[in-house]
Protein backbone atom coordinates (compact mmCIF):
# COMPACT_ATOMS: atom_id res chain seq x y z
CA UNK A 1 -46.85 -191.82 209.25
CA UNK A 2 -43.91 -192.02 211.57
CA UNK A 3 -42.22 -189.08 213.91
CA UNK A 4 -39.18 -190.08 214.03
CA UNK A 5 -37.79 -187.06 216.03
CA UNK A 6 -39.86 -186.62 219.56
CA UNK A 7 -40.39 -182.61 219.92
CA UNK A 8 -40.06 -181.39 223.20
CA UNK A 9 -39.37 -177.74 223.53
CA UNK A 10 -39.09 -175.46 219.97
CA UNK A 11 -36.97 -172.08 220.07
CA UNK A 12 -38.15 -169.84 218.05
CA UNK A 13 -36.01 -166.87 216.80
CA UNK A 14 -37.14 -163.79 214.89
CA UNK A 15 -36.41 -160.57 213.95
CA UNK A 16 -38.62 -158.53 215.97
CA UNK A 17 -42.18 -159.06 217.48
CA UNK A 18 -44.04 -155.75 215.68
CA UNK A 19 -47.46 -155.69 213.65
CA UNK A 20 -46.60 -157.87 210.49
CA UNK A 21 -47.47 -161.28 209.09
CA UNK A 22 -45.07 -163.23 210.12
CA UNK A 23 -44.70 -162.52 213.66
CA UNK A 24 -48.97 -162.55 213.13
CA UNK A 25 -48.17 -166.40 212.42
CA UNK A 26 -45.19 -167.35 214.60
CA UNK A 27 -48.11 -166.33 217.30
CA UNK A 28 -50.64 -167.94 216.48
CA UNK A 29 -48.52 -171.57 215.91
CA UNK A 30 -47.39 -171.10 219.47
CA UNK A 31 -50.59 -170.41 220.51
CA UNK A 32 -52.27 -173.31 219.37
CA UNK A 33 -49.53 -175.87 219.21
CA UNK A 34 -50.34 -178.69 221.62
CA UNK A 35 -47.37 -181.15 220.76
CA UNK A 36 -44.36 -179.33 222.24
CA UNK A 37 -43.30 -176.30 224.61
CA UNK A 38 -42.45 -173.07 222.61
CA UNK A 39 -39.60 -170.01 223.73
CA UNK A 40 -39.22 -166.97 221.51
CA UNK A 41 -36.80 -164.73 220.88
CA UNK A 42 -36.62 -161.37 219.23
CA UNK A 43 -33.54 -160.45 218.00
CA UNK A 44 -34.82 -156.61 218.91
CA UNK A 45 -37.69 -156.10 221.74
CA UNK A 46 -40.80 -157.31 222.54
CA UNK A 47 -42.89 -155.55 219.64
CA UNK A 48 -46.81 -155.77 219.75
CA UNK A 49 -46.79 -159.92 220.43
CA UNK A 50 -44.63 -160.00 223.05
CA UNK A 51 -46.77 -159.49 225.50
CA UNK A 52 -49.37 -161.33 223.91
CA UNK A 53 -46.90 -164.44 223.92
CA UNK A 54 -46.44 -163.89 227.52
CA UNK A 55 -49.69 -163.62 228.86
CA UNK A 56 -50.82 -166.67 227.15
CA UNK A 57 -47.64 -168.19 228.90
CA UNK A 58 -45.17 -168.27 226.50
CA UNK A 59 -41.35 -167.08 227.46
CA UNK A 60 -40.17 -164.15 225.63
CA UNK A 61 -37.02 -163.15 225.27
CA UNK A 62 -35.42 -159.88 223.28
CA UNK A 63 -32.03 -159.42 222.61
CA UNK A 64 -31.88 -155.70 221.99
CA UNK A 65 -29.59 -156.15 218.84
CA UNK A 66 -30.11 -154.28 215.89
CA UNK A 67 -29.86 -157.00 213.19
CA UNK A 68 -28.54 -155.04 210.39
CA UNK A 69 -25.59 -153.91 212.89
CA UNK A 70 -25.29 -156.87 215.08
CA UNK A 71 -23.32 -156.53 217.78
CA UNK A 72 -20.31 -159.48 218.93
CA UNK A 73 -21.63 -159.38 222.31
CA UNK A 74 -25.40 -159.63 221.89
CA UNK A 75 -24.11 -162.26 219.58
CA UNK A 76 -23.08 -164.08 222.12
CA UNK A 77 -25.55 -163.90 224.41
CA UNK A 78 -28.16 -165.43 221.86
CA UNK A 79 -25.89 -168.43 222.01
CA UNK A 80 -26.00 -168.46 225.62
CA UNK A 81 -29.58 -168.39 225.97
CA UNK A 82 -29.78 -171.43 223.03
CA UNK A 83 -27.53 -173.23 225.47
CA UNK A 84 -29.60 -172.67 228.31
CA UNK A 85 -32.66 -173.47 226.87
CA UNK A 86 -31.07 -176.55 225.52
CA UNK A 87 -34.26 -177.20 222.43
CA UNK A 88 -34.77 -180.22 220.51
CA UNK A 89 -35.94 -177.33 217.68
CA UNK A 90 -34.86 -173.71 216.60
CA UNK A 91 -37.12 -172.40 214.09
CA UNK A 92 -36.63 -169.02 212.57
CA UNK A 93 -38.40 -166.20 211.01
CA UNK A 94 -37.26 -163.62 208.03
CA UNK A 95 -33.52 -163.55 206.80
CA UNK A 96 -31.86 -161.76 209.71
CA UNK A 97 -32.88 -164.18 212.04
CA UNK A 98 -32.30 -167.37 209.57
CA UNK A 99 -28.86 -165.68 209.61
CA UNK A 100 -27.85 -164.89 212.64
CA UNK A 101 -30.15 -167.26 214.86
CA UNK A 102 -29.01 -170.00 212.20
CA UNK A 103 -25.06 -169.63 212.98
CA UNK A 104 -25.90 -168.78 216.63
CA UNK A 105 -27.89 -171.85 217.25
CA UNK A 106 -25.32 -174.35 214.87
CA UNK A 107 -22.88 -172.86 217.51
CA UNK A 108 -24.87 -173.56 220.34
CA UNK A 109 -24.80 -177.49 219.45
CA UNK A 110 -28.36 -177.47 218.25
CA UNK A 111 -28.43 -180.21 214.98
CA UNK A 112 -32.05 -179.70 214.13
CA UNK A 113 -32.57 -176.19 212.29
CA UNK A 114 -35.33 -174.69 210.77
CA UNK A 115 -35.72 -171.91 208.39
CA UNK A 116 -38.50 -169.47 207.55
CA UNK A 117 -38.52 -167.64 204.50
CA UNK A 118 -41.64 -164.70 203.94
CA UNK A 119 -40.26 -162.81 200.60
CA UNK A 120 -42.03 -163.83 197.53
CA UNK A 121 -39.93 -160.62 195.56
CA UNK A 122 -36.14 -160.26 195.46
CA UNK A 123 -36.05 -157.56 193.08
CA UNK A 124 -34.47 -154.13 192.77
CA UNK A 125 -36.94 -151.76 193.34
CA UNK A 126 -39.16 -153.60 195.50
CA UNK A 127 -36.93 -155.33 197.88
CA UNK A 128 -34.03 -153.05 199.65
CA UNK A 129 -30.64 -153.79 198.69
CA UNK A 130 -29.78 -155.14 202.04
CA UNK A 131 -32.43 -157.75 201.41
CA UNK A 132 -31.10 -158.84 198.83
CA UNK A 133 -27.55 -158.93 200.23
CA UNK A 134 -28.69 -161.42 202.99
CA UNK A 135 -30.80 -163.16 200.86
CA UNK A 136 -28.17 -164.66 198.51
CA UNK A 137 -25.91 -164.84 202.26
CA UNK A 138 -28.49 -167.32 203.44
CA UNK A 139 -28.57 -169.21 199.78
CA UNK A 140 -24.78 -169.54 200.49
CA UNK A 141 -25.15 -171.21 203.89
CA UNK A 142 -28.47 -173.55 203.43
CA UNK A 143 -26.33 -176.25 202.57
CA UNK A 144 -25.03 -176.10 206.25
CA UNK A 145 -27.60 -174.49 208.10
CA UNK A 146 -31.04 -175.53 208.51
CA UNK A 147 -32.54 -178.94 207.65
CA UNK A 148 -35.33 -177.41 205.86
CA UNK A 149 -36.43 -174.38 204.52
CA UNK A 150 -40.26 -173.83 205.11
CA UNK A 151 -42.16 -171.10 202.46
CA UNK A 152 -44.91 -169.28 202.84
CA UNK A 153 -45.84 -169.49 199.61
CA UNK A 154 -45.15 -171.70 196.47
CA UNK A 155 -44.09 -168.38 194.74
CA UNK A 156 -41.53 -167.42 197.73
CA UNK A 157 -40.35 -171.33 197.07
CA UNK A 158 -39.81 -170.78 193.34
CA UNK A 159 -37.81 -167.44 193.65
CA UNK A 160 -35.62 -168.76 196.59
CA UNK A 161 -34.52 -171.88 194.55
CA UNK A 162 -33.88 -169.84 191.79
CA UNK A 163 -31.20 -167.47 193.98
CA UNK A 164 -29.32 -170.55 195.15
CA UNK A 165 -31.28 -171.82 197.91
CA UNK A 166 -31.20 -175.97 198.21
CA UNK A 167 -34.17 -177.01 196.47
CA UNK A 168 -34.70 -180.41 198.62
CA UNK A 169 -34.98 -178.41 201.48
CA UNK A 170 -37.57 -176.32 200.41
CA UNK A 171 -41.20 -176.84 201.39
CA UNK A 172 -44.37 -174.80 201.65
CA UNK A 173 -46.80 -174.64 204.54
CA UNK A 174 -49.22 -172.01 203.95
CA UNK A 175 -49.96 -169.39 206.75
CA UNK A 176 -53.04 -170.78 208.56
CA UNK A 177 -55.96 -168.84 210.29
CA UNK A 178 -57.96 -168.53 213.48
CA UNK A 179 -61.82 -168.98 212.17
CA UNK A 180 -62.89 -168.53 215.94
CA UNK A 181 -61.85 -165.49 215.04
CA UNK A 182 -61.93 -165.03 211.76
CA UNK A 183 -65.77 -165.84 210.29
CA UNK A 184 -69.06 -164.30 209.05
CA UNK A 185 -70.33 -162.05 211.67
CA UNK A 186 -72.92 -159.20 210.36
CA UNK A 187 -73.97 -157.77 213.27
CA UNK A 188 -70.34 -156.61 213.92
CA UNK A 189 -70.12 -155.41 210.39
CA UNK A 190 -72.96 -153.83 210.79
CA UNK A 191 -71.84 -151.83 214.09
CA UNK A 192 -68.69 -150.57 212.06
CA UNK A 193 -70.45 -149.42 209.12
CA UNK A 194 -72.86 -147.66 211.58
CA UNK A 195 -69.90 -145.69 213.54
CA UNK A 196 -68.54 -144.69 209.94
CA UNK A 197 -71.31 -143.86 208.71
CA UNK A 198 -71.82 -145.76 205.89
CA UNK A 199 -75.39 -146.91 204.69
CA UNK A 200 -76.81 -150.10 204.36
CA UNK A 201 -77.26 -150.06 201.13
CA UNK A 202 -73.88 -148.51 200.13
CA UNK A 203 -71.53 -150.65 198.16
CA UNK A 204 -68.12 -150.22 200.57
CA UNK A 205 -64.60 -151.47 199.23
CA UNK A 206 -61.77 -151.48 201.82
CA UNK A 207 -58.27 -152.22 201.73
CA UNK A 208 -55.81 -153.12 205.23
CA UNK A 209 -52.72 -152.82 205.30
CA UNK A 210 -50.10 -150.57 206.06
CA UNK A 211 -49.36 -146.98 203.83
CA UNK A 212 -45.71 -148.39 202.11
CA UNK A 213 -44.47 -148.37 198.75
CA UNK A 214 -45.35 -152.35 197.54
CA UNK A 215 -48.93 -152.33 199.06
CA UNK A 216 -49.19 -149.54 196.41
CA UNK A 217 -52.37 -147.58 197.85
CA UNK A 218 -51.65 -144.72 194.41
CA UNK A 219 -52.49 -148.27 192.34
CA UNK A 220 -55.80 -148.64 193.91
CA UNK A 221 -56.79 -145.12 194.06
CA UNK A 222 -55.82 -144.77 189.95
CA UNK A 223 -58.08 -147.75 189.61
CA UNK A 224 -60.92 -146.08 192.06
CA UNK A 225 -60.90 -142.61 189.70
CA UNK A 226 -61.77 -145.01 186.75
CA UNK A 227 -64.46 -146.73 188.64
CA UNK A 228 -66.62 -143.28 189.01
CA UNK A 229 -65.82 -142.33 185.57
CA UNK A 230 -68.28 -145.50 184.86
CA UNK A 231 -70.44 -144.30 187.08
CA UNK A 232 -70.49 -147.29 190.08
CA UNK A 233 -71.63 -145.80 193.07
CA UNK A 234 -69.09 -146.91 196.26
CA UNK A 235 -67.43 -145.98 199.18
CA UNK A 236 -63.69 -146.83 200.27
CA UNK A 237 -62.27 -147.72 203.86
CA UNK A 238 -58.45 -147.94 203.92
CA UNK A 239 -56.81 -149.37 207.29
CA UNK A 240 -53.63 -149.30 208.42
CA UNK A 241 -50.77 -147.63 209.76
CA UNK A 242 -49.79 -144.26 208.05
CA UNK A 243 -53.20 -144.43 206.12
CA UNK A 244 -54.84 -141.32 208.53
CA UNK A 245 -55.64 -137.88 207.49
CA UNK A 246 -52.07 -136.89 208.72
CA UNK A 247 -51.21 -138.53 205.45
CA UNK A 248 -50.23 -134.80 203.65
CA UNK A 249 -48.69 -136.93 200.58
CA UNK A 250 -52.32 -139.57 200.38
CA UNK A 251 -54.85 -136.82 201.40
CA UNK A 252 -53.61 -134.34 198.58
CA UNK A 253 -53.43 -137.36 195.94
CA UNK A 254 -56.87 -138.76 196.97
CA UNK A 255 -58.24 -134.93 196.17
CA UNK A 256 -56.32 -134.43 192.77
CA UNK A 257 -58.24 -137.55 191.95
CA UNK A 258 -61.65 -135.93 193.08
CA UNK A 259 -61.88 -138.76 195.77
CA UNK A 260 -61.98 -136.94 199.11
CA UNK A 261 -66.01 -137.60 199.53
CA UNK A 262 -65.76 -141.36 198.64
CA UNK A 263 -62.44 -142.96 200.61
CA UNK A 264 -62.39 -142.43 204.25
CA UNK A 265 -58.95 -142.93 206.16
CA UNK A 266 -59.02 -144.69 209.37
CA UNK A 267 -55.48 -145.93 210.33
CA UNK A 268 -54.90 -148.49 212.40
CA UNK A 269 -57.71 -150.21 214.16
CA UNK A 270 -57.60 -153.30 216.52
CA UNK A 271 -60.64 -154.69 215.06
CA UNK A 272 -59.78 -156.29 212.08
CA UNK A 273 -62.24 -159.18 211.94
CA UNK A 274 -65.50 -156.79 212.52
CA UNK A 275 -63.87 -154.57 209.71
CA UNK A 276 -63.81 -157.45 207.35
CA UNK A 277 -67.21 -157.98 207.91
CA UNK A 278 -67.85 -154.41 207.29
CA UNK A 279 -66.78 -154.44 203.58
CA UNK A 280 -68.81 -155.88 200.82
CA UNK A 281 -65.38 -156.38 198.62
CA UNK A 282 -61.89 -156.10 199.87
CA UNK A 283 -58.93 -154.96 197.53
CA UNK A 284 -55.57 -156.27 197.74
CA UNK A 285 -53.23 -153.60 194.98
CA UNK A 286 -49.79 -154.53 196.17
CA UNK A 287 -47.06 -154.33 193.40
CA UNK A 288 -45.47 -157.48 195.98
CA UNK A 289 -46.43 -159.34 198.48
CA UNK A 290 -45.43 -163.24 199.82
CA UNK A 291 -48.74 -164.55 201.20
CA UNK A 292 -50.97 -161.98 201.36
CA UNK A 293 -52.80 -162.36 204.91
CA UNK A 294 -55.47 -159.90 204.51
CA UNK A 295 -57.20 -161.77 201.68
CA UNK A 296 -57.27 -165.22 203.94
CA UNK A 297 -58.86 -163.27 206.64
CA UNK A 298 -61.47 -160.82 204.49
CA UNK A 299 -62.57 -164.43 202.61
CA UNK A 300 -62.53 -166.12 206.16
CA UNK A 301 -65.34 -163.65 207.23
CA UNK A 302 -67.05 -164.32 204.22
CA UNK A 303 -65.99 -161.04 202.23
CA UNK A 304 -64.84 -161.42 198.30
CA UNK A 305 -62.15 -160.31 197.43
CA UNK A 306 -60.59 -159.09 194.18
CA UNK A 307 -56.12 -159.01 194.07
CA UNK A 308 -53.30 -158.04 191.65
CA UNK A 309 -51.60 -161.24 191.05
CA UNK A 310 -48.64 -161.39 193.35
CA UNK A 311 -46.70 -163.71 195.28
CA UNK A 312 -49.77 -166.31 196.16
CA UNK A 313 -52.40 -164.59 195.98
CA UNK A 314 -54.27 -166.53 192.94
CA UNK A 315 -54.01 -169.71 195.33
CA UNK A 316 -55.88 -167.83 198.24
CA UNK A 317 -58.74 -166.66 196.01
CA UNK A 318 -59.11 -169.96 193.47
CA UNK A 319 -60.05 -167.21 190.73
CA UNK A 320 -58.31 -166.04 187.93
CA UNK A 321 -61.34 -163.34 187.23
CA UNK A 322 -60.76 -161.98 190.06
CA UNK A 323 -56.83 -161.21 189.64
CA UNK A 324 -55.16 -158.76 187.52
CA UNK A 325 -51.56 -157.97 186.51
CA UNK A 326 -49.81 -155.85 189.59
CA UNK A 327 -49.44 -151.66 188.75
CA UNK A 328 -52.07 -151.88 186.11
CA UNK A 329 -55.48 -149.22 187.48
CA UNK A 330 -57.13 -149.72 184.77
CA UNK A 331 -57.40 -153.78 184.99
CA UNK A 332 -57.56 -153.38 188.70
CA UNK A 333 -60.84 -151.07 188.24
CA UNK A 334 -62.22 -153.68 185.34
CA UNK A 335 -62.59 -156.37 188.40
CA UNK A 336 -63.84 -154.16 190.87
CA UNK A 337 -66.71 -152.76 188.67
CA UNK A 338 -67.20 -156.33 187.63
CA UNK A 339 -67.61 -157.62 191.12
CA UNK A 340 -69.73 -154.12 192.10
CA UNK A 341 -71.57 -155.00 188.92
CA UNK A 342 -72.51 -158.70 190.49
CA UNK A 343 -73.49 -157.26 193.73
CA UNK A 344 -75.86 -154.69 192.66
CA UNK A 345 -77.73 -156.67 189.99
CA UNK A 346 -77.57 -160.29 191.01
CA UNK A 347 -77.84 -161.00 194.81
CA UNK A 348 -78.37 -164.58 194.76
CA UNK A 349 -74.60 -165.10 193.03
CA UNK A 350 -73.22 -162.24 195.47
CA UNK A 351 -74.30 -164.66 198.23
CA UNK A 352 -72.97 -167.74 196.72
CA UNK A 353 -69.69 -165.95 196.35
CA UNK A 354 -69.55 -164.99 200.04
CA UNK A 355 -70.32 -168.39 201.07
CA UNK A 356 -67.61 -170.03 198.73
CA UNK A 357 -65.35 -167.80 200.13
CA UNK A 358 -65.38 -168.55 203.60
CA UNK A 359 -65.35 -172.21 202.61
CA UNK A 360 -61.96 -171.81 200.85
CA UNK A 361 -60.14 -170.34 203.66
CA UNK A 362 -61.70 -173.45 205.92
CA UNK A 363 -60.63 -175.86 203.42
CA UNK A 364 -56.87 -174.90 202.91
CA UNK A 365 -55.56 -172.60 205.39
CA UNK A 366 -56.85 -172.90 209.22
CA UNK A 367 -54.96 -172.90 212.08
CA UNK A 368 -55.16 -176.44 212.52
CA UNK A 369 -53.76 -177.53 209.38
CA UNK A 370 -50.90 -174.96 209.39
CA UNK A 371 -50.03 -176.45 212.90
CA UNK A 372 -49.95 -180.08 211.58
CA UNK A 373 -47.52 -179.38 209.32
CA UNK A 374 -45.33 -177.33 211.30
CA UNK A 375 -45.56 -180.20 214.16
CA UNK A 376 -44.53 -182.79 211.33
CA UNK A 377 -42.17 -180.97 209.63
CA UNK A 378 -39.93 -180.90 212.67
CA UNK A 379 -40.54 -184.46 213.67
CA UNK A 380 -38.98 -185.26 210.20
CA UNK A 381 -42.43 -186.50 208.55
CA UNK A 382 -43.13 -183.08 206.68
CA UNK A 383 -46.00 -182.79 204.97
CA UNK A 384 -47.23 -179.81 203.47
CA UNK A 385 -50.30 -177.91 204.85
């Protein structure tokens, strides 16, 4: 294989630098990218990996623009700073940024642009309207913009072709994962369940991810209601921001259900990996998602996992029993009791289906292999991860 483009220094612009997947994997490249220098820019301020990029030596720099009202002269001084910084690369991350730091860094004389795209849903309903707006905007101008297009997911690559993007540009390259990080570890499992209280012997399901309207938390709860009507003993953690007792909207839902004694609300936590290993069986109920991190990194700790089937989540898990059609309780609650089923009666398989689970995530989506790609996608000898 031949690199016919030598990669020096790669700008990286994205929206902001807050809690969320993709500025989750924009970090984690950086960090563990070995063939090239990286810079990032946030169109709006540092966020939560910011200073995470900077302390591991990586220059940040924030714009302070508010990308649905850009202003002319923070416009400008993105192009500036792509002139200064002079990269062989720009790479950038969600729409406003494959916009804006698309145009700005075509302006700035940079030839070699690459796109991210995260959305797997472009739908009324579940995507806002300005989404959608910028969306088709950046279908209009990947003829002229970037050189390619890099997906998250196959289904994100599927919907954008189908709104206009080029199709030859488009490629997939999975979000990778840090299994340093992310792996088996009971005795921190252990330690969590012990601080919430939860027995040893307790069946716990568990769900991160933030309290919005597409990770559909009522979907989960509907299917949870249905679970003790069949009488499956279980408790639930649910992680994330908004997901706290503070929650007047959640807390009085979870009680007309008759759930207050079984789901516990934690918010957010900075121990995600030890609260993987916490839960026997994590639940993904989103009505959308692109690719769904928090399944990679529950399996990656050896924790099965049961999803509705959206955007890629059927390729993370590599089992159709173990999916079910998005906004449906009652065939979200059929997998969970089959999977609680499995772990109270047959422990043996329950193990096996740990172990195969953690193998997945090291067989298609580490770190290393989402790097590769990355590396040879902007030498100009993509391959997909």
């Amino acid at each position: 294989m031949t690199n016919p483009h030598v990669i020096k220094k790669v700008l990286h612009i994205i929206t902001g630098l807050n809690d969320g997947g993709a500025e989750g994997v924009l970090t984690r490249l950086c960090l563990h990218s070995q063939q090239a220098g990286h810079v990032v820019v946030s169109l709006m301020d540092e966020g939560k990996y910011g200073p995470v990029l900077q302390q591991a030596g990586v220059p940040v720099h924030c714009i302070g623009m508010n990308p649905g009202k850009p202003s002319i002269s923070r416009f400008y001084h993105l192009i500036k700073l792509i002139r200064t910084e002079q990269p062989d690369v720009v790479q950038t991350w969600m729409y406003h940024a494959d916009f804006l730091g698309g145009i700005a860094a075509r302006l700035a004389g940079v030839q070699r642009v690459f796109w991210g795209v995260r959305h797997s849903t472009l739908e009324k309903g579940k995507s806002k309207r300005s989404t959608i707006m910028i969306a088709r905007l950046c279908a209009l101008l990947s003829r002229w913009v970037p050189e390619k297009i890099i997906c998250c997911a196959n289904k994100a690559l599927e919907v954008h072709a189908n709104i206009g993007y080029v199709p030859s540009k488009l490629l997939v390259i999975p979000n990778g994962y840090d299994l340093s990080r992310f792996k088996p570890d009971g005795a921190v499992g252990a330690e969590v369940r012990s601080d919430l209280a939860f027995g040893a012997g307790e069946f716990v399901i568990g769900k991160v991810g933030r309290f919005d309207p597409l990770k559909d938390h009522f979907n989960l709860l509907r299917a949870l209601s249905l679970v003790v009507e069949r009488q499956i003993n279980f408790r639930c953690l649910l992680v994330g921001k908004g997901l706290s007792p503070d929650n007047v909207a959640l807390v009085a839902y979870i009680t007309e259900l008759g759930l207050q004694d079984r789901v516990m609300l934690a918010g957010q936590r900075t121990d995600i990996p030890a609260v993987m290993n916490a839960l026997d069986l994590h639940v993904l109920s989103s009505c959308s998602e692109g690719f769904p991190n928090v399944l990679a990194e529950a399996m990656a700790c050896g924790t099965p996992c049961v999803s509705t089937d959206v955007g890629d989540a059927l390729e993370i898990l590599g089992d159709a029993r173990a999916c079910c059609p998005a906004q449906n309780p009652e065939a979200l609650a059929d997998v969970i009791i089959k999977m609680a089923t499995e772990w109270q009666r047959d422990p043996a398989a329950w193990q096996a289906r740990r172990a195969a689970s953690t193998l997945r995530i090291a067989d298609r989506f580490s770190i290393e292999g989402m790097v590769d790609a990355y590396e040879a996608c902007w030498a100009g000898s993509e391959r997909q991860a």
